[in-house]
PDB file of N, CA and C in Angstrom:
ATOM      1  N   UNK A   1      47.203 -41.031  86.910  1.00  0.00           N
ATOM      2  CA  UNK A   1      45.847 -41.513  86.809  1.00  0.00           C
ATOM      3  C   UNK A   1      45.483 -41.665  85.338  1.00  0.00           C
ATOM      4  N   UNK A   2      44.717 -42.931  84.969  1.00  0.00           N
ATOM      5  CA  UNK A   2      44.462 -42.916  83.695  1.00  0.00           C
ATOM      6  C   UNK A   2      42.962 -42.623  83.679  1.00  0.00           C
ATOM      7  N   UNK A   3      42.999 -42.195  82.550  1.00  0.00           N
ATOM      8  CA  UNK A   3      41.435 -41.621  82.023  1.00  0.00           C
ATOM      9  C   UNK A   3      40.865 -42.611  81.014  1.00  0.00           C
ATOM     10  N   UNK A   4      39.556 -42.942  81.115  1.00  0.00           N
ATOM     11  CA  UNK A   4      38.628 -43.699  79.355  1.00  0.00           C
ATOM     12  C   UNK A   4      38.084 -42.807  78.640  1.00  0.00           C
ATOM     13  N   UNK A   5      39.358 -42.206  77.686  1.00  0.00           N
ATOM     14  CA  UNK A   5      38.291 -41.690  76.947  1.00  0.00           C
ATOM     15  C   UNK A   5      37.542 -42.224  75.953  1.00  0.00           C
ATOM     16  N   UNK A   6      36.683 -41.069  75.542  1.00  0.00           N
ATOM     17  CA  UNK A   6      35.684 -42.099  74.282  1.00  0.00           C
ATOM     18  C   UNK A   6      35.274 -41.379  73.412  1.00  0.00           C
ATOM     19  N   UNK A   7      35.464 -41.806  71.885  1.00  0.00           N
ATOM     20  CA  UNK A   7      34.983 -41.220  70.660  1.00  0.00           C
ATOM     21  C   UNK A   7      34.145 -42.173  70.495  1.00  0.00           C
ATOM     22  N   UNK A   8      32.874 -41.518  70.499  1.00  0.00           N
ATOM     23  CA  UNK A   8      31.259 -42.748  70.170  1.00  0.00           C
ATOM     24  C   UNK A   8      30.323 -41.985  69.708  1.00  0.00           C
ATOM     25  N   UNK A   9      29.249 -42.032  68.473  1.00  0.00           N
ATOM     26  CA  UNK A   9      28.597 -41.429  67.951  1.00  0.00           C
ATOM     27  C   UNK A   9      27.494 -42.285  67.177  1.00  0.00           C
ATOM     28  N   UNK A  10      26.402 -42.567  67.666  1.00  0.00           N
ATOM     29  CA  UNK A  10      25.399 -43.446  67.266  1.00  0.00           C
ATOM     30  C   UNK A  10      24.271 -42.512  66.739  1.00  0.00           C
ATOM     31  N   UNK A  11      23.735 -42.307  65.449  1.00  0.00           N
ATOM     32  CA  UNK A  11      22.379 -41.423  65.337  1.00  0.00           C
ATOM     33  C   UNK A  11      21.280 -42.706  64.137  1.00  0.00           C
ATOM     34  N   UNK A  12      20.361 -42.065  64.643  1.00  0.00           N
ATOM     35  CA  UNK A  12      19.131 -42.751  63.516  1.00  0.00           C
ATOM     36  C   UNK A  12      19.002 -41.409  63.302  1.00  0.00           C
ATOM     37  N   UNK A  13      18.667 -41.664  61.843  1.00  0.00           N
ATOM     38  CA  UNK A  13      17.893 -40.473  61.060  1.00  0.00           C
ATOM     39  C   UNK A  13      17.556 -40.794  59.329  1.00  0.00           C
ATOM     40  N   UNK A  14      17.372 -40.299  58.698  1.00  0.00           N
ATOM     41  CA  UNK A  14      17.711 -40.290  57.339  1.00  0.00           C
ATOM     42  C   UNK A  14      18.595 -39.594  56.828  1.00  0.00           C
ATOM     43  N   UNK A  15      18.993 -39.970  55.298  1.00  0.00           N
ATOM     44  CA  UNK A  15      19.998 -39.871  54.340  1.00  0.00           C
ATOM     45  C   UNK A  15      19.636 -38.033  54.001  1.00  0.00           C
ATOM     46  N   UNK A  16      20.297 -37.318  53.719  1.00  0.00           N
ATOM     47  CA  UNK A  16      19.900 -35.782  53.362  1.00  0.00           C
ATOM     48  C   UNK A  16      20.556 -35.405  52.382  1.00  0.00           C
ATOM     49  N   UNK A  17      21.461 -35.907  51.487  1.00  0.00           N
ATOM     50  CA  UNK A  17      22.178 -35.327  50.387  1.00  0.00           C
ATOM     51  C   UNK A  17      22.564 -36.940  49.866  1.00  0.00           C
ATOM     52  N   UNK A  18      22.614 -36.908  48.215  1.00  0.00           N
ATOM     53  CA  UNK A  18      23.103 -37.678  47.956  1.00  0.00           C
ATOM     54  C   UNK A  18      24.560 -37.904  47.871  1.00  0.00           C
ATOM     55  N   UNK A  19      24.926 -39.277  48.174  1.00  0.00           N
ATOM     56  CA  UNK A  19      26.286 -39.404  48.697  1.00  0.00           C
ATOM     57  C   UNK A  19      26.964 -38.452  47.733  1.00  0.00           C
ATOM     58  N   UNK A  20      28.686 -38.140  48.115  1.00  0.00           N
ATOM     59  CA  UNK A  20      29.328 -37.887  47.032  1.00  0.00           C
ATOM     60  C   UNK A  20      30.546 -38.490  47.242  1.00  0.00           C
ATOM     61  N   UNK A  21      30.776 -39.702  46.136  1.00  0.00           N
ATOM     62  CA  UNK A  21      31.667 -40.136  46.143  1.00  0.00           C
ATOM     63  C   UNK A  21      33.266 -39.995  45.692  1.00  0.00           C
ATOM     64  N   UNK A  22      33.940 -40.036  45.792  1.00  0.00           N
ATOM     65  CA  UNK A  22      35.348 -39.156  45.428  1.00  0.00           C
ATOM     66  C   UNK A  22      36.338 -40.429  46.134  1.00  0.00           C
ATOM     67  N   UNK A  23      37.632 -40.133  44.779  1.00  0.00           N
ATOM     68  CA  UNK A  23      38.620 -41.459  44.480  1.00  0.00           C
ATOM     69  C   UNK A  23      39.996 -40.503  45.005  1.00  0.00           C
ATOM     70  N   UNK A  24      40.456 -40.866  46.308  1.00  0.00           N
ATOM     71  CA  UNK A  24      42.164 -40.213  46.497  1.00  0.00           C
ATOM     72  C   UNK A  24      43.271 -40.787  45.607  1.00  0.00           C
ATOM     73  N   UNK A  25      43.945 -40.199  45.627  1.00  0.00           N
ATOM     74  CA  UNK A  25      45.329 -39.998  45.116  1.00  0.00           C
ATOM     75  C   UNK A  25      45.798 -41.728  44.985  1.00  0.00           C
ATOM     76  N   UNK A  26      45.603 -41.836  46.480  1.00  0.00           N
ATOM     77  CA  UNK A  26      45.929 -43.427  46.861  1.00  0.00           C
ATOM     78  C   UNK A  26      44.976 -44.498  46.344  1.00  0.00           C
ATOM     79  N   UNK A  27      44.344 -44.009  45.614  1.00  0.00           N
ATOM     80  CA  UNK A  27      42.728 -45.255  45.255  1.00  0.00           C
ATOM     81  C   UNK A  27      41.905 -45.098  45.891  1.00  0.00           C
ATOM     82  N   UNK A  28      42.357 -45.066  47.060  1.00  0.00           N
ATOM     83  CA  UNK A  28      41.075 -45.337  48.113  1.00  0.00           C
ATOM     84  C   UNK A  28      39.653 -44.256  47.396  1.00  0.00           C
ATOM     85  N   UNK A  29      38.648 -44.519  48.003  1.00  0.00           N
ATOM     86  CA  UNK A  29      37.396 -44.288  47.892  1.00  0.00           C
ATOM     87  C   UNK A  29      36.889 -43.809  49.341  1.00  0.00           C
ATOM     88  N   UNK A  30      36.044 -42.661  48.906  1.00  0.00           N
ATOM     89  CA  UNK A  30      35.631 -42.103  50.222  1.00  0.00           C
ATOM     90  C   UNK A  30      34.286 -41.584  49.764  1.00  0.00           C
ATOM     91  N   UNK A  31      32.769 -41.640  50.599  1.00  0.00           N
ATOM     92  CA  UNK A  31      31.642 -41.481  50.304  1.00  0.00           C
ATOM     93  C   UNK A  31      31.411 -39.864  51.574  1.00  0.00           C
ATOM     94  N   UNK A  32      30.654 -39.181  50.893  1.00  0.00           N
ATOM     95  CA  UNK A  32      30.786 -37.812  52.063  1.00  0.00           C
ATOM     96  C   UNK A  32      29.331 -37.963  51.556  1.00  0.00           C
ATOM     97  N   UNK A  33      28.180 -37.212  52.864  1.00  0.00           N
ATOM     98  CA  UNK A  33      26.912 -37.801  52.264  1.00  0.00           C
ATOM     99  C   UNK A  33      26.545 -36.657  54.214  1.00  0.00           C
ATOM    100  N   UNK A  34      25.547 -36.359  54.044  1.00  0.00           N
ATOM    101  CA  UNK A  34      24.769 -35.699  55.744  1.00  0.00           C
ATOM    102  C   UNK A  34      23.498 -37.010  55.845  1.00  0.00           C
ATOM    103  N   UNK A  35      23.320 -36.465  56.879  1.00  0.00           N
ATOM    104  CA  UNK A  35      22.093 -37.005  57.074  1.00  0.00           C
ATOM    105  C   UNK A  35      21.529 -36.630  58.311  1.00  0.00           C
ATOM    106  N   UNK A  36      19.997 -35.978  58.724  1.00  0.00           N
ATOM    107  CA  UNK A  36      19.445 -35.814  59.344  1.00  0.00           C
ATOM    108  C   UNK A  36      18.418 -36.279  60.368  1.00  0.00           C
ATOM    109  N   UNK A  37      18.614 -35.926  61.636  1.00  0.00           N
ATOM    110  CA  UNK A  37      17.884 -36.761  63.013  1.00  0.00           C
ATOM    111  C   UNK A  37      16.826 -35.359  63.522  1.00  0.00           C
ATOM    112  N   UNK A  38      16.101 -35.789  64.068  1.00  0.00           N
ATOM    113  CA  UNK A  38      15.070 -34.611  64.526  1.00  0.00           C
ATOM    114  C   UNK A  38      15.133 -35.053  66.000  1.00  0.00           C
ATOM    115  N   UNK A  39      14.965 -34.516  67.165  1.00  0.00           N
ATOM    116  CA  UNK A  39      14.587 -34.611  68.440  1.00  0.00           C
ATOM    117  C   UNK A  39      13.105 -33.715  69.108  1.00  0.00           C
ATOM    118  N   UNK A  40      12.462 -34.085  69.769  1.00  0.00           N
ATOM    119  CA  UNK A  40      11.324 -33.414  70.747  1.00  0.00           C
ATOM    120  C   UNK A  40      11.684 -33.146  72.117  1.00  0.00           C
ATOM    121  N   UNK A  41      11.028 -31.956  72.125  1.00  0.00           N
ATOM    122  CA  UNK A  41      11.236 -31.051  73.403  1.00  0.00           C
ATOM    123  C   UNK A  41      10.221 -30.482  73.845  1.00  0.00           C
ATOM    124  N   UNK A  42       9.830 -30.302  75.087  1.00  0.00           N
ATOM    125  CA  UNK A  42       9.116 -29.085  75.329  1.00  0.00           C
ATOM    126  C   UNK A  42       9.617 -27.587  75.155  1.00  0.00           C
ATOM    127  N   UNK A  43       8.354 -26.828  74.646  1.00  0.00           N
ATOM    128  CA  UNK A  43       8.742 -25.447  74.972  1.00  0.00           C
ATOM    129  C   UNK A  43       8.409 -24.617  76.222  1.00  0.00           C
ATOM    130  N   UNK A  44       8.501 -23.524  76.553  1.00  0.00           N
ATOM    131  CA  UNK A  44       7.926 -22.805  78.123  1.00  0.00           C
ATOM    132  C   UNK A  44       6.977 -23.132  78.358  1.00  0.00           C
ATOM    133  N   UNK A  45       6.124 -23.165  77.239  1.00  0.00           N
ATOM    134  CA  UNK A  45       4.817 -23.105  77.501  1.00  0.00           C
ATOM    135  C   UNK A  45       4.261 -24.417  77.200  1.00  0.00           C
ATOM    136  N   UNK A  46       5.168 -25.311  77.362  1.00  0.00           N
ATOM    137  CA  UNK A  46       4.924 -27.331  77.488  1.00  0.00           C
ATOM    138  C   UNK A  46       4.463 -27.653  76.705  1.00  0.00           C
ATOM    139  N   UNK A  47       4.477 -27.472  74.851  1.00  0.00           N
ATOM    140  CA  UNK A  47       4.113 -27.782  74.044  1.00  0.00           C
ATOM    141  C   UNK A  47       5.036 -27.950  73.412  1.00  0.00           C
ATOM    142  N   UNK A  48       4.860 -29.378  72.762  1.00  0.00           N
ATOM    143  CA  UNK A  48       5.620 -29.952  71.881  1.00  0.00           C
ATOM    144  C   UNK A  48       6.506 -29.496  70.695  1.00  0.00           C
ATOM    145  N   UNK A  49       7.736 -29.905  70.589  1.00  0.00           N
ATOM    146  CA  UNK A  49       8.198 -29.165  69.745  1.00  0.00           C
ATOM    147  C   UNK A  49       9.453 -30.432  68.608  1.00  0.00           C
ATOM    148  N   UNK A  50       9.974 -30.014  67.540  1.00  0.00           N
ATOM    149  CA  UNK A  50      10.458 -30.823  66.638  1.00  0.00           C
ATOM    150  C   UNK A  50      11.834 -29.928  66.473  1.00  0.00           C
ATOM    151  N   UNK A  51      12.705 -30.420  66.651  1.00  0.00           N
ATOM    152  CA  UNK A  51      14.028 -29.760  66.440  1.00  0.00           C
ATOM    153  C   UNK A  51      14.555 -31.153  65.503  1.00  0.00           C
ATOM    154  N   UNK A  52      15.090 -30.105  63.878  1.00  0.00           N
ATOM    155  CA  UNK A  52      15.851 -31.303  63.064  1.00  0.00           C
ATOM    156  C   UNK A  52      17.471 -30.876  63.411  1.00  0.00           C
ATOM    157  N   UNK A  53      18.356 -31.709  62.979  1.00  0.00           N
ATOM    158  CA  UNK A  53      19.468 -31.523  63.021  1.00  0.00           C
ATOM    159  C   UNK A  53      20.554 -31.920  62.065  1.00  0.00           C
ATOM    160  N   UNK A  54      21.088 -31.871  61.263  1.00  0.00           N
ATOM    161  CA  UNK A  54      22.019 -32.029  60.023  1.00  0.00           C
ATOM    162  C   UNK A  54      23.274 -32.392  60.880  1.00  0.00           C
ATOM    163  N   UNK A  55      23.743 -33.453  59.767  1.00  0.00           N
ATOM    164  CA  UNK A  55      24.828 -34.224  60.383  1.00  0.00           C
ATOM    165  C   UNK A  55      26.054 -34.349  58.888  1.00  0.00           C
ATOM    166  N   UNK A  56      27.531 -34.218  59.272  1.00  0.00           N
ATOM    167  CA  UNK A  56      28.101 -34.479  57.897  1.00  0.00           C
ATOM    168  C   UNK A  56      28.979 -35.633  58.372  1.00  0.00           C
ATOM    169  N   UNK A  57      28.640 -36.725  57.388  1.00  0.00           N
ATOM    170  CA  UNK A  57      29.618 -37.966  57.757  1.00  0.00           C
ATOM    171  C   UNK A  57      30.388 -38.257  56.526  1.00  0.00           C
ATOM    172  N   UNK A  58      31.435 -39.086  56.603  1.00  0.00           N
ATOM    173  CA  UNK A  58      32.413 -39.585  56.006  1.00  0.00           C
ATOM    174  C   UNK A  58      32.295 -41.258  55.636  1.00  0.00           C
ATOM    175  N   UNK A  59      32.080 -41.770  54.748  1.00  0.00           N
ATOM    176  CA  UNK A  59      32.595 -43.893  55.023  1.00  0.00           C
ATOM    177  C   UNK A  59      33.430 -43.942  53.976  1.00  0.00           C
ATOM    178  N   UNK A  60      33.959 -45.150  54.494  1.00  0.00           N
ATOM    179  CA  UNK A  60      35.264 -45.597  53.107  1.00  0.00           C
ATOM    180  C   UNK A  60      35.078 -46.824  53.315  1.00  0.00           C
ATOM    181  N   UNK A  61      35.825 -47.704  52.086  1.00  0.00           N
ATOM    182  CA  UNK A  61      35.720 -49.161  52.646  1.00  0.00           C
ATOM    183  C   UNK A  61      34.590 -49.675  51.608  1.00  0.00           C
ATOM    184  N   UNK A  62      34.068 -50.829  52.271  1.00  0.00           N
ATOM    185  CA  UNK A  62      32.784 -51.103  51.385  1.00  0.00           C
ATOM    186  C   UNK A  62      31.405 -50.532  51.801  1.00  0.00           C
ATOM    187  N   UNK A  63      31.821 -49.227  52.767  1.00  0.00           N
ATOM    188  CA  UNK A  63      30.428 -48.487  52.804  1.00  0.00           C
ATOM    189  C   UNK A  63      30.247 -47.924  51.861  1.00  0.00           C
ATOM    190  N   UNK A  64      31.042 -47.716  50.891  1.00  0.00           N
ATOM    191  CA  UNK A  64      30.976 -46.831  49.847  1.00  0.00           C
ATOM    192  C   UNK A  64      30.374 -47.124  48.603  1.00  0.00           C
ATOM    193  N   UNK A  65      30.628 -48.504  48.380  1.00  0.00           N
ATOM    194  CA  UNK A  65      29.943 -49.012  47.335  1.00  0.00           C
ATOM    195  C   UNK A  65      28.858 -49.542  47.856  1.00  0.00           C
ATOM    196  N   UNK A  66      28.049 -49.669  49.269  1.00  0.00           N
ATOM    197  CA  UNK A  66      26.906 -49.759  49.959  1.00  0.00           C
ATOM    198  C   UNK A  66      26.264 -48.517  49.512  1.00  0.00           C
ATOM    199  N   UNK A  67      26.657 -47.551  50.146  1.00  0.00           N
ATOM    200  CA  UNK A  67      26.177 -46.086  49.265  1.00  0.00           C
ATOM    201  C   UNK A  67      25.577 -45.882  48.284  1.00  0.00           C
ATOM    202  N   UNK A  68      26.583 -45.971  47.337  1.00  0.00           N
ATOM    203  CA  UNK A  68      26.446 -45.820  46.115  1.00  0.00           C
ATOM    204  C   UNK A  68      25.186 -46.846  45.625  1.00  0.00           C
ATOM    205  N   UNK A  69      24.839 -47.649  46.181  1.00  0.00           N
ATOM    206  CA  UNK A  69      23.860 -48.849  45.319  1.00  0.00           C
ATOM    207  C   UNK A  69      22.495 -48.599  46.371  1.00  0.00           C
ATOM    208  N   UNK A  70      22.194 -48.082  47.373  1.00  0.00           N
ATOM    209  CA  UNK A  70      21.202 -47.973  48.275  1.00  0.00           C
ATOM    210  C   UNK A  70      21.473 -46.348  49.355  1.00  0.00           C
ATOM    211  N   UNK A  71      22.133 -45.499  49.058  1.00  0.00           N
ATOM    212  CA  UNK A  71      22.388 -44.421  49.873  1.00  0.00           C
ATOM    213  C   UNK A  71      21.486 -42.810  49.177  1.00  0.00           C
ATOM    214  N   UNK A  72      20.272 -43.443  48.819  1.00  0.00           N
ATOM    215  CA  UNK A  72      19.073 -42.449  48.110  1.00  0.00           C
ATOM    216  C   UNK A  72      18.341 -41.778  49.437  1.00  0.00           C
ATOM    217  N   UNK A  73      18.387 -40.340  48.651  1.00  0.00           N
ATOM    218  CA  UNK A  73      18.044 -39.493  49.910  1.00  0.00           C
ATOM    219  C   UNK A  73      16.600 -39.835  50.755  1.00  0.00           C
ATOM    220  N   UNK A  74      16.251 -39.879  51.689  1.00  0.00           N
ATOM    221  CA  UNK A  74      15.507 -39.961  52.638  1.00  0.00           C
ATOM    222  C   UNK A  74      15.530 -41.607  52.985  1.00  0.00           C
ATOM    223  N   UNK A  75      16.508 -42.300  52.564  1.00  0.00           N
ATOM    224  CA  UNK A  75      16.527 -43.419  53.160  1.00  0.00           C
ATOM    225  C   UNK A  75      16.796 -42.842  54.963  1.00  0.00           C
ATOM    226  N   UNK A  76      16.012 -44.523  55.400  1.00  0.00           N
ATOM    227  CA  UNK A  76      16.395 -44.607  57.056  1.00  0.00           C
ATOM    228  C   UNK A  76      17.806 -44.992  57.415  1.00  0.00           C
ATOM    229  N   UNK A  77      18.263 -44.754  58.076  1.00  0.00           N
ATOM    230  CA  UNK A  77      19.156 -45.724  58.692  1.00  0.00           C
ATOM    231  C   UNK A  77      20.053 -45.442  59.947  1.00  0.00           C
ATOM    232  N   UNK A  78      20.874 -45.919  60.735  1.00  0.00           N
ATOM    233  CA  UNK A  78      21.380 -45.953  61.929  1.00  0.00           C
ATOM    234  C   UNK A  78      23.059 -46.245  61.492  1.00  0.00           C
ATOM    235  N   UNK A  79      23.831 -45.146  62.140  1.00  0.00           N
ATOM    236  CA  UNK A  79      25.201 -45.425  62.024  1.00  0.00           C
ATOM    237  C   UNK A  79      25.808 -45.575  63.010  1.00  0.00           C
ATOM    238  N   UNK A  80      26.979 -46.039  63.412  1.00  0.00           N
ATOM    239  CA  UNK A  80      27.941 -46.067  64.120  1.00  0.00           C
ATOM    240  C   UNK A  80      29.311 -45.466  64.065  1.00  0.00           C
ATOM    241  N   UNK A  81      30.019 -44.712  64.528  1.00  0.00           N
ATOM    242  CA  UNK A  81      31.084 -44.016  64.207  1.00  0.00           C
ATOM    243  C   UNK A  81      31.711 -43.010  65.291  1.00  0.00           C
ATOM    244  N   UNK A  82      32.787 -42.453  64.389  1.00  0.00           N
ATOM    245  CA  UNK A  82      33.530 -41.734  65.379  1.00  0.00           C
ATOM    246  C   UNK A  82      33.283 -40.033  64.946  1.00  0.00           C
ATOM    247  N   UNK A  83      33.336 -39.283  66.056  1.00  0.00           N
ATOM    248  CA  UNK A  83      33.748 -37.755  65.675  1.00  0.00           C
ATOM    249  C   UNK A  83      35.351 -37.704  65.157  1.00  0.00           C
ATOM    250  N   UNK A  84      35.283 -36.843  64.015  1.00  0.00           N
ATOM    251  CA  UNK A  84      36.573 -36.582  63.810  1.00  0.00           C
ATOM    252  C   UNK A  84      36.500 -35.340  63.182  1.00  0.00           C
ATOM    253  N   UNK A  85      37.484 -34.204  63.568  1.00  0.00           N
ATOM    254  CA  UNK A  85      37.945 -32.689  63.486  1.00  0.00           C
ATOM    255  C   UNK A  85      38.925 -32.983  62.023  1.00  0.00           C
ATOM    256  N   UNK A  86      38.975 -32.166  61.404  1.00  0.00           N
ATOM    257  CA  UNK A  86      39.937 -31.835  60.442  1.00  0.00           C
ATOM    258  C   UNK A  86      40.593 -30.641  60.413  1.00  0.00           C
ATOM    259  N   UNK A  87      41.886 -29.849  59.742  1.00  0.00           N
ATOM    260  CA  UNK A  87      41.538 -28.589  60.196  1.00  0.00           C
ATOM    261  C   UNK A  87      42.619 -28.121  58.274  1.00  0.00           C
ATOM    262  N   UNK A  88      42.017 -27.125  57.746  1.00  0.00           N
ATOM    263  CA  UNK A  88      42.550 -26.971  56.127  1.00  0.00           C
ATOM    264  C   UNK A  88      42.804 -25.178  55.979  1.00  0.00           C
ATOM    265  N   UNK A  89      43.408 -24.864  55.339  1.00  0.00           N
ATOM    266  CA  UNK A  89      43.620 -23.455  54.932  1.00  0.00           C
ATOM    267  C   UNK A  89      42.787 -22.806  53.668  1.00  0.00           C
ATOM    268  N   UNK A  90      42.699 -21.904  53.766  1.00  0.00           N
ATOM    269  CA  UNK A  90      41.798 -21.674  52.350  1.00  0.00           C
ATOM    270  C   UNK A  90      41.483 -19.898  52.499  1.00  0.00           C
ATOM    271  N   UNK A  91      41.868 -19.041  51.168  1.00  0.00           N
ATOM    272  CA  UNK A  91      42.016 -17.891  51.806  1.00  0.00           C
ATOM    273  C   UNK A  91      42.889 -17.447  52.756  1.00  0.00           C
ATOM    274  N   UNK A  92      44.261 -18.065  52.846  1.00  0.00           N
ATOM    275  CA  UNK A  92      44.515 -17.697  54.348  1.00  0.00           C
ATOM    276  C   UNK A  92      44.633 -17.838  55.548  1.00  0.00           C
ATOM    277  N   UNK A  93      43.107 -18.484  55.524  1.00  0.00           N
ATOM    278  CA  UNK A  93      42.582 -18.405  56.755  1.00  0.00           C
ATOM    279  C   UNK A  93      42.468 -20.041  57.489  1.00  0.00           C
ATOM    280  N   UNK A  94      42.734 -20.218  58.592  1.00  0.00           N
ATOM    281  CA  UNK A  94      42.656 -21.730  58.996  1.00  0.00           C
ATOM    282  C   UNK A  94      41.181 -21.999  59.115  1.00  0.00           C
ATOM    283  N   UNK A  95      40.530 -23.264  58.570  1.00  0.00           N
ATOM    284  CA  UNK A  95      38.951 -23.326  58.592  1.00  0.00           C
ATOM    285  C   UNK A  95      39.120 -24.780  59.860  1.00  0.00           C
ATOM    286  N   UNK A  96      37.527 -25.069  60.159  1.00  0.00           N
ATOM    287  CA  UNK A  96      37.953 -26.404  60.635  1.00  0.00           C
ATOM    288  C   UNK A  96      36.626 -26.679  60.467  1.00  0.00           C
ATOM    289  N   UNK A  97      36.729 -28.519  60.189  1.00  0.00           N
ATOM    290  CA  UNK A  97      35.747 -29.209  59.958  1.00  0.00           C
ATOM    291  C   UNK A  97      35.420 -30.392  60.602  1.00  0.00           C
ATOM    292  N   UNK A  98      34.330 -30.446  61.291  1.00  0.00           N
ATOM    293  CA  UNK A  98      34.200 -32.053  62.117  1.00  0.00           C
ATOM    294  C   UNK A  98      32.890 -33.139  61.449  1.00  0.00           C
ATOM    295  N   UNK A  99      32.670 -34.183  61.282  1.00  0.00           N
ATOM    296  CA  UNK A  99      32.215 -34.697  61.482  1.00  0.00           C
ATOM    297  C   UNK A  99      32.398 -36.257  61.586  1.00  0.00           C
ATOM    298  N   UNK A 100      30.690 -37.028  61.477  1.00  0.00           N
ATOM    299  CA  UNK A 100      31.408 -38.331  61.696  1.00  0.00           C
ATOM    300  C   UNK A 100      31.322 -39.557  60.928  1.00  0.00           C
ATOM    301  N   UNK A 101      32.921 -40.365  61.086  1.00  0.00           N
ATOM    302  CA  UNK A 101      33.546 -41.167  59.880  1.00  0.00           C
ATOM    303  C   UNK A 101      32.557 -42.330  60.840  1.00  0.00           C
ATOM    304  N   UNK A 102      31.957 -43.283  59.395  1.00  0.00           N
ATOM    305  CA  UNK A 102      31.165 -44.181  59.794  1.00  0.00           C
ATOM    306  C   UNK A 102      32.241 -45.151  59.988  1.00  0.00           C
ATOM    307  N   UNK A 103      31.435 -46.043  61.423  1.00  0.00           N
ATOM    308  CA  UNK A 103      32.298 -47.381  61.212  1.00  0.00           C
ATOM    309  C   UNK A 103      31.028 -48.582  60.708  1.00  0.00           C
ATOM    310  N   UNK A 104      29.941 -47.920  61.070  1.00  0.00           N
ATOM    311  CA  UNK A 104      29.001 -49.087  60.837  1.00  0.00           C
ATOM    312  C   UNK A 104      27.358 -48.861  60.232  1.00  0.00           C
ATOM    313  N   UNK A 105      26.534 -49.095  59.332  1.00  0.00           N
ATOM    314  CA  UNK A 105      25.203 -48.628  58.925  1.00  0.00           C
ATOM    315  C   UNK A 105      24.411 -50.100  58.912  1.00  0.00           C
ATOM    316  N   UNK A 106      23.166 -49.190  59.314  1.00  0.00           N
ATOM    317  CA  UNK A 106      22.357 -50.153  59.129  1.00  0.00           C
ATOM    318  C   UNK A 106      20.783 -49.830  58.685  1.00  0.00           C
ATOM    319  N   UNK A 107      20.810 -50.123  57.547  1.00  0.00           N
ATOM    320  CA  UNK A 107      19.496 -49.293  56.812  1.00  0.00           C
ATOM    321  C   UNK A 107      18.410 -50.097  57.383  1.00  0.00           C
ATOM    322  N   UNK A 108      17.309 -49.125  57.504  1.00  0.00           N
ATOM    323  CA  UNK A 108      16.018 -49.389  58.355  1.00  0.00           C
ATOM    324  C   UNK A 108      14.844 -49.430  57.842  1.00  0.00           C
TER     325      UNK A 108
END
């Protein structure tokens, strides 16, 4: 039996750190940057409530020099992308890190 799986990750929110851009080994260019979405909820007692949420994403490519020229903190905008896990040593100890690599922005 085959399965669909799916890596899909769409958020609106704003920009929360200014990008940080960083050059690999290989040239390439990679922009690391969060950005934050808030959601509403009720509480027990049916009053409104604001939950924010911090997000850490990744772009490469020409998001990066998009970034870099318009990626100022509390900008709006809407991404498209994938979850992706990493996993690094440090101390010892195995750490692990997820978040998500943009495939697509669209400032708002």
């Amino acid at each position: 039996m085959m399965t669909n799986d799916m890596n899909h990750v769409n958020l609106i929110g704003k920009v929360s750190s200014v990008p940080k851009i960083m050059e690999l080994e290989n040239g390439k260019r990679i922009a690391k940057f969060t950005m934050s979405t808030k959601e509403q909820y009720l509480d027990a007692d049916g009053n409104t409530k604001t939950r924010r949420n911090w997000h850490m994403l990744s772009a490469w490519g020409r998001w990066v020099k998009v970034l870099e020229e318009i990626g100022n903190v509390g900008s709006e905008l809407a991404i498209e992308g994938k979850l992706v896990t990493r996993f690094y040593q440090t101390n010892g100890k195995r750490k692990m890190v997820s978040e998500v690599e943009v495939n697509d922005i669209v400032f708002m």
